[in-house]
Protein backbone atom coordinates (compact mmCIF):
# COMPACT_ATOMS: atom_id res chain seq x y z
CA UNK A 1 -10.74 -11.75 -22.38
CA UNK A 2 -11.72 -8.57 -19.92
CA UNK A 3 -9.28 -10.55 -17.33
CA UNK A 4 -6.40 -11.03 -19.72
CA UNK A 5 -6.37 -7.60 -20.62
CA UNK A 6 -6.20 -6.27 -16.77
CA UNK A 7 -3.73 -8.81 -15.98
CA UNK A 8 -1.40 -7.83 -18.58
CA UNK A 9 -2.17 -4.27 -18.58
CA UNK A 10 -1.07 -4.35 -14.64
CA UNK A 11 2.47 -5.91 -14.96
CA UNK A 12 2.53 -3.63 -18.21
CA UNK A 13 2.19 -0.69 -15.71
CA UNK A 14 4.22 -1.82 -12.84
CA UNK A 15 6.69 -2.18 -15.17
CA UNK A 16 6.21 0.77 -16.94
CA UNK A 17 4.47 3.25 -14.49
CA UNK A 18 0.78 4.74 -15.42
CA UNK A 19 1.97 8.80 -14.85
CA UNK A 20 2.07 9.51 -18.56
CA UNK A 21 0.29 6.47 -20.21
CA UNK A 22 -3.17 6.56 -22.52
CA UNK A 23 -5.09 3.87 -22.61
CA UNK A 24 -4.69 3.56 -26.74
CA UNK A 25 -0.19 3.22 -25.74
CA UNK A 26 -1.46 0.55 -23.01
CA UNK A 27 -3.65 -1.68 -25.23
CA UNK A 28 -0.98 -1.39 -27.88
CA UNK A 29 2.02 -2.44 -25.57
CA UNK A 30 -0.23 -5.61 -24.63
CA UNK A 31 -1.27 -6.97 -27.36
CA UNK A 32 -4.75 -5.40 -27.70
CA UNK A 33 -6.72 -2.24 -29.30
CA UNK A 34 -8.09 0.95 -27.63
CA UNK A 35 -11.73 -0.22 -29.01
CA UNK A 36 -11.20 -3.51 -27.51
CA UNK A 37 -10.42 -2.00 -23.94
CA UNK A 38 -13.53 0.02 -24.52
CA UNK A 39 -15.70 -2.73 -25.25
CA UNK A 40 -14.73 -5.04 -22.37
CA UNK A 41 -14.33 -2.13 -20.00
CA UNK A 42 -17.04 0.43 -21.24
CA UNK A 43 -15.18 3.35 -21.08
CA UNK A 44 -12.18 5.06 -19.55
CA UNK A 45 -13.05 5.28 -16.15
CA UNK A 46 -14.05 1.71 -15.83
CA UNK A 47 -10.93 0.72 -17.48
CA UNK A 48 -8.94 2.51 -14.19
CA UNK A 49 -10.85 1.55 -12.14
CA UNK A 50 -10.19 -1.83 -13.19
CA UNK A 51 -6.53 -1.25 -13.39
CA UNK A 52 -6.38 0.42 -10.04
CA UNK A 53 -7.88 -2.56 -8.44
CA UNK A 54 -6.27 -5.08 -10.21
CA UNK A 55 -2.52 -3.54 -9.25
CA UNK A 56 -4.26 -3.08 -5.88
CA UNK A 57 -5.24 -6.58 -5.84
CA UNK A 58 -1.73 -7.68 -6.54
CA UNK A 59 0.05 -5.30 -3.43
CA UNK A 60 -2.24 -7.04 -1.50
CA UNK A 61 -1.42 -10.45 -2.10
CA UNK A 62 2.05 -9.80 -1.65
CA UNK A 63 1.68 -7.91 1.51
CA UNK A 64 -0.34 -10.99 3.19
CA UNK A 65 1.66 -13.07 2.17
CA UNK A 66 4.47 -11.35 3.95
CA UNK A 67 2.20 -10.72 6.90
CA UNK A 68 1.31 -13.90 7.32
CA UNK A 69 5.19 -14.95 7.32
CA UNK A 70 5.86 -13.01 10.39
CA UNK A 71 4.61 -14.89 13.41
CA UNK A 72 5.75 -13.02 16.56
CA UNK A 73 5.14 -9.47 17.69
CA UNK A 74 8.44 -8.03 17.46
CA UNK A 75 8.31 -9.10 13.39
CA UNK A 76 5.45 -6.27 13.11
CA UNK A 77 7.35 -3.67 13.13
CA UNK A 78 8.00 -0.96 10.16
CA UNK A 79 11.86 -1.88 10.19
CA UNK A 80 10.91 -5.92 9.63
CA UNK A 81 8.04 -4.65 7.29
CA UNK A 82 10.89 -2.34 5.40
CA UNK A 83 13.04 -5.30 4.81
CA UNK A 84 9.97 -6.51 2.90
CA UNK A 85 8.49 -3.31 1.34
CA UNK A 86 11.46 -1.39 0.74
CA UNK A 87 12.78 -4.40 -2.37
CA UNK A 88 13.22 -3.15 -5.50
CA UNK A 89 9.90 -5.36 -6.76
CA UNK A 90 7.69 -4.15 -3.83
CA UNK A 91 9.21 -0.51 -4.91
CA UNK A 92 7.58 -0.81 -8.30
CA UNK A 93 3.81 -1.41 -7.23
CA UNK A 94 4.36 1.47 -4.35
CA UNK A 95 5.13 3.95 -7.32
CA UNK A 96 2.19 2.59 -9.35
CA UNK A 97 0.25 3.20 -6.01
CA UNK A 98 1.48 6.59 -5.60
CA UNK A 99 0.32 7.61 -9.30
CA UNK A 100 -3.19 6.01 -8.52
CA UNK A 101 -2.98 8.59 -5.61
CA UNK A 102 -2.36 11.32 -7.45
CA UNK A 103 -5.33 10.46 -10.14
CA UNK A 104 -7.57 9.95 -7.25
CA UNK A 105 -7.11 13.48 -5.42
CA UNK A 106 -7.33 15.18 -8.77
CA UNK A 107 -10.88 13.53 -9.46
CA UNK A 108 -12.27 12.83 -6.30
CA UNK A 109 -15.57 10.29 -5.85
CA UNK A 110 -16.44 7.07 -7.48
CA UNK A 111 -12.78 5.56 -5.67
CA UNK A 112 -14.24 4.03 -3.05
CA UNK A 113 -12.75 0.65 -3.47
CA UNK A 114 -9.54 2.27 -3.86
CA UNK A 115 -9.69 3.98 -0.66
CA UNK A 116 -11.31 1.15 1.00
CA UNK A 117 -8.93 -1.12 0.21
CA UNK A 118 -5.36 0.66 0.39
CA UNK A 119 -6.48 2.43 3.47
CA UNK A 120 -9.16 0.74 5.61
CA UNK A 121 -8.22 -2.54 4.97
CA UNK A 122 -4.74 -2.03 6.13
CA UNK A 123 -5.86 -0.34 9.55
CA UNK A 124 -8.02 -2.96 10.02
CA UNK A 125 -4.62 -5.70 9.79
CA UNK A 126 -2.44 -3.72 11.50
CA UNK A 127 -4.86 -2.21 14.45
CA UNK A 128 -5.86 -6.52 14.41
CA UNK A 129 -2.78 -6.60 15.26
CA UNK A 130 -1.37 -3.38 17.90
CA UNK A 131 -4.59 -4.56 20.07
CA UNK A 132 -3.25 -8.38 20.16
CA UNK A 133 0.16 -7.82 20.73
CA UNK A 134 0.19 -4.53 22.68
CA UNK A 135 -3.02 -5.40 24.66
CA UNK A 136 -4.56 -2.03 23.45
CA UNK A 137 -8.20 -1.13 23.02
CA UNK A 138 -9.62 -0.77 19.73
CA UNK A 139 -9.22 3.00 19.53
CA UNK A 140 -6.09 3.22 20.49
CA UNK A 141 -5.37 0.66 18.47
CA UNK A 142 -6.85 2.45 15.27
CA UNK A 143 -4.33 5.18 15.68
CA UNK A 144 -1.15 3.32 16.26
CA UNK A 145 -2.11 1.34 13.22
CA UNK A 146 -2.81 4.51 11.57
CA UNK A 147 0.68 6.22 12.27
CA UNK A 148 2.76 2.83 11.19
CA UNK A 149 0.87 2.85 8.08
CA UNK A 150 1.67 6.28 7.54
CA UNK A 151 5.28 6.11 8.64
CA UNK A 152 5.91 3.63 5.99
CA UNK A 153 4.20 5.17 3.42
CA UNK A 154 5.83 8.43 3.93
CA UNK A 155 9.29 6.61 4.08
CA UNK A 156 8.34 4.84 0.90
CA UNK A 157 8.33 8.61 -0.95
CA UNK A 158 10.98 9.22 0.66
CA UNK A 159 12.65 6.34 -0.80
CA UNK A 160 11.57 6.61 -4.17
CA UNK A 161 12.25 10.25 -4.35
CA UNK A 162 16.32 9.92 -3.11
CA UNK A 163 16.72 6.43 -3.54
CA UNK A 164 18.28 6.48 -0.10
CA UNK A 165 17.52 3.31 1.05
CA UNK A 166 20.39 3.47 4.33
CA UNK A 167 18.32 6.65 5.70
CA UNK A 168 15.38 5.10 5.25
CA UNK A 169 16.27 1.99 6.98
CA UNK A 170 17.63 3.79 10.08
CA UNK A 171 14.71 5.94 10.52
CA UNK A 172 12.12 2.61 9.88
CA UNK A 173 14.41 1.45 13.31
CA UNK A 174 13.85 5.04 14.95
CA UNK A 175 10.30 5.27 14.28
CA UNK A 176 10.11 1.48 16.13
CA UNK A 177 12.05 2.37 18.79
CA UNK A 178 9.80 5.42 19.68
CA UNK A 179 6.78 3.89 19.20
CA UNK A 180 7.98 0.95 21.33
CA UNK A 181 9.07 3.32 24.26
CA UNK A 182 5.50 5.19 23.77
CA UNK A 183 3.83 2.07 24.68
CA UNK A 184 5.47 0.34 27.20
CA UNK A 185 4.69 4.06 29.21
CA UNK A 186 1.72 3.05 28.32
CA UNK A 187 1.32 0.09 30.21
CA UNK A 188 3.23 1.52 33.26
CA UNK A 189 0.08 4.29 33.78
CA UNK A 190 -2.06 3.36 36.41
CA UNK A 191 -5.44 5.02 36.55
CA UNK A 192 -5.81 7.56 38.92
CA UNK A 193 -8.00 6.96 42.03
């Protein structure tokens, strides 16, 4: 029952959105009652937490699924990724993601999982991949993964916010085409003797 309830209270909410939703208007709109939630879940906080991860668990499926679609090195880049990210489905679990962002920073601690897993486990994928493609050390890698992520991230607010989904394309190519240039300088450094 505890697994129903998350899974329908998760396409409930990325249908819906979470920004001004009680728990008592969730459990009503799937089938269930406040008390019931509370029982299963034990109290508020484990109910989000649930949630979070649950909507978390489904961005990620999606996103390997995508990731493991793309096969050659010029396919990891944030303007392929847009294409992917930037649909009007993948749109609807970013906004969810954005609200779980906001809860977060306003009650900091016990959101480990959260953190770990919309932020740590996607540097680890994407550095995986900068140091096999790029033939970058791990560090360096770190940080190029860590500005992609960020880049498309902050182009998905944009995108939500204006709707503006021709800007946002061009500038996913920009940002690619910069970071591209940045590291094939990279490789044309020699060390100094």
């Amino acid at each position: 029952m505890r697994d129903t309830i998350i899974r329908k209270a998760a396409i409930y909410v990325l249908e819906q959105g979470i920004a001004d939703e009680s728990i008592r208007t969730i459990a009503q709109n799937i089938g269930t009652s406040h008390r019931m939630v509370n029982y299963h879940f034990g109290s508020s906080e484990g109910f989000w937490e649930a949630l979070i991860n649950e909507v978390r668990r489904i961005e990620l499926e999606k996103a390997k699924k995508y990731i493991l679609s793309t096969g050659t090195p010029e396919e990891f880049s944030v303007s392929a990724a847009w294409e992917h990210f930037a649909t009007p489905e993948y749109q609807k679990i970013f906004r969810i993601i954005f609200e779980v962002y906001v809860k977060v920073l306003r009650s900091p601690g016990g959101h480990e999982a959260f953190v770990d897993s919309f932020v740590n486990e996607w540097l680890q994928i994407m550095s995986e991949n900068f140091a096999r493609h790029h033939q970058l050390g791990s560090d360096d890698a770190k940080k190029y993964a860590r500005l992609r992520l960020a880049c498309i991230r902050g182009l998905m607010m944009d995108l939500l916010l204006t709707q503006d989904s021709e800007s946002t394309r061009q500038v996913a190519a920009l940002f690619d085409d910069m970071l591209s240039v940045h590291i094939s300088s990279l490789s044309l450094r020699t060390p100094a003797s």
